[in-house]
C-alpha atoms as a PDB file:
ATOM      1  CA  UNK A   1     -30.666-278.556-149.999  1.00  0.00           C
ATOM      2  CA  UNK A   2     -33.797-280.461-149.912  1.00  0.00           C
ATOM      3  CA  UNK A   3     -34.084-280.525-153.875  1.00  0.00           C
ATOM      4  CA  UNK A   4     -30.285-282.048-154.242  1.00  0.00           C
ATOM      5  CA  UNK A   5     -31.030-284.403-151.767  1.00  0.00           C
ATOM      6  CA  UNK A   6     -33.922-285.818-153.973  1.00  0.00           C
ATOM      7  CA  UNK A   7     -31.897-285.589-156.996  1.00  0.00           C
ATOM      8  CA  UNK A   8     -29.506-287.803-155.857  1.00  0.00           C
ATOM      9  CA  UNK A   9     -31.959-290.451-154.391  1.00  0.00           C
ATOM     10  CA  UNK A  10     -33.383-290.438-157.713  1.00  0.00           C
ATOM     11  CA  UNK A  11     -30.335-290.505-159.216  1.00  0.00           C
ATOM     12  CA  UNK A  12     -29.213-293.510-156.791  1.00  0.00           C
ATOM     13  CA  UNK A  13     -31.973-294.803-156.598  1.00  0.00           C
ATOM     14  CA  UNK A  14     -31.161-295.404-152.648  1.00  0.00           C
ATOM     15  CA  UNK A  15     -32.164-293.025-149.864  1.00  0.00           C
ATOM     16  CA  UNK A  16     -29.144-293.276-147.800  1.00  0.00           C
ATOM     17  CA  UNK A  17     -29.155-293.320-144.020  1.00  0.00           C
ATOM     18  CA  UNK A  18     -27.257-290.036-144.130  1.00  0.00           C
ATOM     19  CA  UNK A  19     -29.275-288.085-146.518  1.00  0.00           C
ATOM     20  CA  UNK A  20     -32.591-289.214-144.666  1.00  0.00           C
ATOM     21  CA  UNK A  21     -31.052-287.699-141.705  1.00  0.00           C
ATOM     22  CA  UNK A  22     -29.957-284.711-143.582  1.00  0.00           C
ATOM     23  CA  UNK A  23     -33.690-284.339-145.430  1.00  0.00           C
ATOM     24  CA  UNK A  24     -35.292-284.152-141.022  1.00  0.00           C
ATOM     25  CA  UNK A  25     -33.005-282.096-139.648  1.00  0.00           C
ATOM     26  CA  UNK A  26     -33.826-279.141-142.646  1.00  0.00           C
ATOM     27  CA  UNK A  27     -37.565-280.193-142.062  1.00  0.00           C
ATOM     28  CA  UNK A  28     -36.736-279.444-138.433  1.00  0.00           C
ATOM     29  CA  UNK A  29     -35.590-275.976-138.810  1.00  0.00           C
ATOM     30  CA  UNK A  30     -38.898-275.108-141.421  1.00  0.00           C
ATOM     31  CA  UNK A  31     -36.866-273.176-143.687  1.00  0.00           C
ATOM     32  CA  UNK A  32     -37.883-274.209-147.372  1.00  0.00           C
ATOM     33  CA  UNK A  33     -39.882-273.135-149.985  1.00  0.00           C
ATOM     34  CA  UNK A  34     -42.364-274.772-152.097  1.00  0.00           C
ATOM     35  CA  UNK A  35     -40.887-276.209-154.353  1.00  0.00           C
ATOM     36  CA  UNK A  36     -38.811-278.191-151.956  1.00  0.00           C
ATOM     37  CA  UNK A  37     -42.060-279.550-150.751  1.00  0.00           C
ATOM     38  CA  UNK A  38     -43.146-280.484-154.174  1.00  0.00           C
ATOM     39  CA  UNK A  39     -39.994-282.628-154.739  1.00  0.00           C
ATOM     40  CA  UNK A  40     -40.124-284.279-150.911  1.00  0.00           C
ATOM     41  CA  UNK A  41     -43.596-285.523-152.004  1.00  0.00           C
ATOM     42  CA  UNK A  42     -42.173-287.081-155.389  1.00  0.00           C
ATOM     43  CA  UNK A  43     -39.189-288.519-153.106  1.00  0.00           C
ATOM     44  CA  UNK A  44     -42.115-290.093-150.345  1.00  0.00           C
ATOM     45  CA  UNK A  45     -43.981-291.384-153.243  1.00  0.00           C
ATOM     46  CA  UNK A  46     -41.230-293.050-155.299  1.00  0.00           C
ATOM     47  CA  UNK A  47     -40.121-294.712-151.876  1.00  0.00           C
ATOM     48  CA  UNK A  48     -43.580-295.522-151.026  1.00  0.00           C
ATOM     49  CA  UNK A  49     -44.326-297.119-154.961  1.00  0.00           C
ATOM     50  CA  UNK A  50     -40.564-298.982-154.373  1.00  0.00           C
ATOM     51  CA  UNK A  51     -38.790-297.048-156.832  1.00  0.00           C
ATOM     52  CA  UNK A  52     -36.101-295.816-154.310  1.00  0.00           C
ATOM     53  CA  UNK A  53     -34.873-298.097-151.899  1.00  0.00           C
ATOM     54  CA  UNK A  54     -34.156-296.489-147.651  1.00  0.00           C
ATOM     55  CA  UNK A  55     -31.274-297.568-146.507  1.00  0.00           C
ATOM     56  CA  UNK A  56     -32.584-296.904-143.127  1.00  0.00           C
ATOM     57  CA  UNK A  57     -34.303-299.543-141.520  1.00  0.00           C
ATOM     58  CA  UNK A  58     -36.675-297.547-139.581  1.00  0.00           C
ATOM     59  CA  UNK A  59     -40.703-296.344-140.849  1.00  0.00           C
ATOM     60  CA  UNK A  60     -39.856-292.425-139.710  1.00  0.00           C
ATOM     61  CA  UNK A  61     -39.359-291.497-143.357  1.00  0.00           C
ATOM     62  CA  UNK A  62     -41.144-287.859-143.568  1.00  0.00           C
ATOM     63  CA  UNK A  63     -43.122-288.762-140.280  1.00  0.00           C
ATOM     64  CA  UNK A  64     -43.954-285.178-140.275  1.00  0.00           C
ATOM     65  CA  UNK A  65     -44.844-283.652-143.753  1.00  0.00           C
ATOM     66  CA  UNK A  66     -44.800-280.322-143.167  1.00  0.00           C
ATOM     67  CA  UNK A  67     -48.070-278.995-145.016  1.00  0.00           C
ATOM     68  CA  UNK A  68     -46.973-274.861-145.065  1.00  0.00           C
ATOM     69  CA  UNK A  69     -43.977-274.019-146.649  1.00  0.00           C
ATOM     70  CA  UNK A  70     -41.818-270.858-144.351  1.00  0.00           C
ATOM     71  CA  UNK A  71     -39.091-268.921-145.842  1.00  0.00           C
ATOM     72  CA  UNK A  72     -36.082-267.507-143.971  1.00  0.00           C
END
């Protein structure tokens, strides 16, 4: 899920409120793999370097980067 998410912000080029929320709550259950990880970082860069735009007002984009990947 986390991978489609990205995809689409890129795609958009807007992280909406929605997906943001979507993005924490999978974080929040620390089921993901690797590569999931690899493409949150691109997604945290491109927002940080202004290529994708939040939608969300609020500075809790990836406020915890989770730094070991856990499968199901």
């Amino acid at each position: 899920m986390i991978r489609t998410l990205v995809e689409s912000a890129f795609q958009t080029g807007y992280l909406s409120v929605e997906s943001e929320g979507l993005l924490q709550q999978v974080l929040a259950t620390k089921c993901y793999q690797p590569e999931d990880l690899s493409a949150l970082a691109a997604l945290y860069d491109a927002v940080r370097a202004g290529k994708i735009k939040r939608e969300a007002s609020s500075s809790n984009l990836l406020k915890e980067f989770p730094t070991t990947p856990k499968s199901f």
